[in-house]
N, C-alpha and C. Protein backbone atom coordinates (compact mmCIF):
# COMPACT_ATOMS: atom_id res chain seq x y z
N UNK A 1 7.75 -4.86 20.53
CA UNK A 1 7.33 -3.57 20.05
C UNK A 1 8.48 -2.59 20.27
N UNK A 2 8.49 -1.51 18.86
CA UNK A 2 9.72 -0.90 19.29
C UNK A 2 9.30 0.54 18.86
N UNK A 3 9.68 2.26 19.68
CA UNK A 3 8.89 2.77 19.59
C UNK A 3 9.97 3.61 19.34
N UNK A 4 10.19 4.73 18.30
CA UNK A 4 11.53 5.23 17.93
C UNK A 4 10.57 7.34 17.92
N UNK A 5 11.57 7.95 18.20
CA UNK A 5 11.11 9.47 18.23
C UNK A 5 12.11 10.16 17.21
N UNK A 6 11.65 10.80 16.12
CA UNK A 6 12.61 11.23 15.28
C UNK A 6 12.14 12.70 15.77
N UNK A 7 12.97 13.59 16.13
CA UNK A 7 12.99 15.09 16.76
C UNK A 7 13.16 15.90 15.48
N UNK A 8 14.28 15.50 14.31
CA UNK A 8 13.77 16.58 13.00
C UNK A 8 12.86 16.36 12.25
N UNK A 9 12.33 14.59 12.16
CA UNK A 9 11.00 14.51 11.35
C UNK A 9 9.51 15.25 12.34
N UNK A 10 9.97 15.13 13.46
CA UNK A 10 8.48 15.69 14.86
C UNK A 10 7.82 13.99 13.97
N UNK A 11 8.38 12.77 14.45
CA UNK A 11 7.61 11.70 14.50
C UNK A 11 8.05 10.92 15.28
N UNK A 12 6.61 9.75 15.33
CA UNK A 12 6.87 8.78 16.46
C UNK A 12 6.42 7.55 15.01
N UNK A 13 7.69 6.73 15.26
CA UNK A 13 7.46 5.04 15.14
C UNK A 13 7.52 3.80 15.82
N UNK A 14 6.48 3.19 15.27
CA UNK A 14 5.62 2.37 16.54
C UNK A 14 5.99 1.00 15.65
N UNK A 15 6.80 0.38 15.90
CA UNK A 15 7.24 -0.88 15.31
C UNK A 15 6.95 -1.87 16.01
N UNK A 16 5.51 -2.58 15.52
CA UNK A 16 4.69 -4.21 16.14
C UNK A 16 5.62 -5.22 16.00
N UNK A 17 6.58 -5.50 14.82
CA UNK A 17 6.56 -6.28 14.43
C UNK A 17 8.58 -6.22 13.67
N UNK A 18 9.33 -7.63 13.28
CA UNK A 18 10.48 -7.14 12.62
C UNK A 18 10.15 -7.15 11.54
N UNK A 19 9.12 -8.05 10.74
CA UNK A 19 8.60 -8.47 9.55
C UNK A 19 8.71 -7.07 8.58
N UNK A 20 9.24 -8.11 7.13
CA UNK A 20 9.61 -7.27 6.22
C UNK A 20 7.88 -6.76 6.00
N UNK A 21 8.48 -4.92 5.52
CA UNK A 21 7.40 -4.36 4.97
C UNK A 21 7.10 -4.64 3.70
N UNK A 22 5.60 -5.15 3.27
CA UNK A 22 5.39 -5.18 1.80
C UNK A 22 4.61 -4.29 1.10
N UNK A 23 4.26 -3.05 1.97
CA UNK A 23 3.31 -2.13 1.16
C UNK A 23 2.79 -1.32 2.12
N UNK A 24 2.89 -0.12 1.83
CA UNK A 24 2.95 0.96 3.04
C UNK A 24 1.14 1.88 2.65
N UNK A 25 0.32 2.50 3.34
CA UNK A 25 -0.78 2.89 3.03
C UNK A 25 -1.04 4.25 3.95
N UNK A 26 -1.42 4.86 3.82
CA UNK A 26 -1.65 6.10 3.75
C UNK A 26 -3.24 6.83 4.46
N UNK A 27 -2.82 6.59 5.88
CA UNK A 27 -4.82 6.30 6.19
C UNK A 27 -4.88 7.53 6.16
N UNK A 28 -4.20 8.95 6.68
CA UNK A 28 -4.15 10.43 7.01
C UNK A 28 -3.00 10.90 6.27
N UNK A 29 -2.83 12.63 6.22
CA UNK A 29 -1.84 12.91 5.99
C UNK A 29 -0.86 12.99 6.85
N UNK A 30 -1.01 12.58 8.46
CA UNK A 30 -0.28 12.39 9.22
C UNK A 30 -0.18 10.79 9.69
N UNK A 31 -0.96 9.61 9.47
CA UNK A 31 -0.78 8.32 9.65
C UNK A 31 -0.57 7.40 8.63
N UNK A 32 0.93 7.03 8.54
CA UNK A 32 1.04 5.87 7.62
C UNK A 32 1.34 4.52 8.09
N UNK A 33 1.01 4.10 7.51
CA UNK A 33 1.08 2.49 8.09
C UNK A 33 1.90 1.47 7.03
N UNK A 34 2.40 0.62 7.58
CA UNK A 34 3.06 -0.52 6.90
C UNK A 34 2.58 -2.20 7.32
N UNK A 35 2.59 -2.73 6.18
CA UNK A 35 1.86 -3.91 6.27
C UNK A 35 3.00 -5.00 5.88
N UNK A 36 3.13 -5.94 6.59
CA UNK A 36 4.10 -6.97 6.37
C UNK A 36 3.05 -8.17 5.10
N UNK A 37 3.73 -8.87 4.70
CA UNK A 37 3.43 -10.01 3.35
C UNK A 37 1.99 -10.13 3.81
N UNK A 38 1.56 -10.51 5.59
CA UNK A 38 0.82 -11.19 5.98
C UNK A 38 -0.41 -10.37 6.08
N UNK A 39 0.11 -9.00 6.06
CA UNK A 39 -0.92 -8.16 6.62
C UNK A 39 -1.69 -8.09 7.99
N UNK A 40 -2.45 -7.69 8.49
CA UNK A 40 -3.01 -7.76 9.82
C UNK A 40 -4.40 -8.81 10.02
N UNK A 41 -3.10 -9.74 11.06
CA UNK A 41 -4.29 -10.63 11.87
C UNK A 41 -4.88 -10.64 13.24
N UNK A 42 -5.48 -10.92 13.48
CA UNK A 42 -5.78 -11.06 14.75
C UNK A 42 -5.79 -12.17 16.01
């Protein structure tokens, strides 16, 4: 897990995973998410 602070965006990224992103979604206007080929398992 890799957790990155961008100070001019005022964001935090929370990287689970290295896996290529295949499609990014939009749950808030402040939470986006990215989904690798596999999408989320458990």
């Amino acid at each position: 897990m890799t957790l990155i602070y961008d100070k001019e965006a005022e964001a935090l990224y929370i990287r689970l995973t290295d896996k290529e992103v295949e499609y990014t979604e939009e749950l808030t206007p402040n939470i986006i998410v990215d989904y690798s080929k596999e999408g989320i398992k458990s």
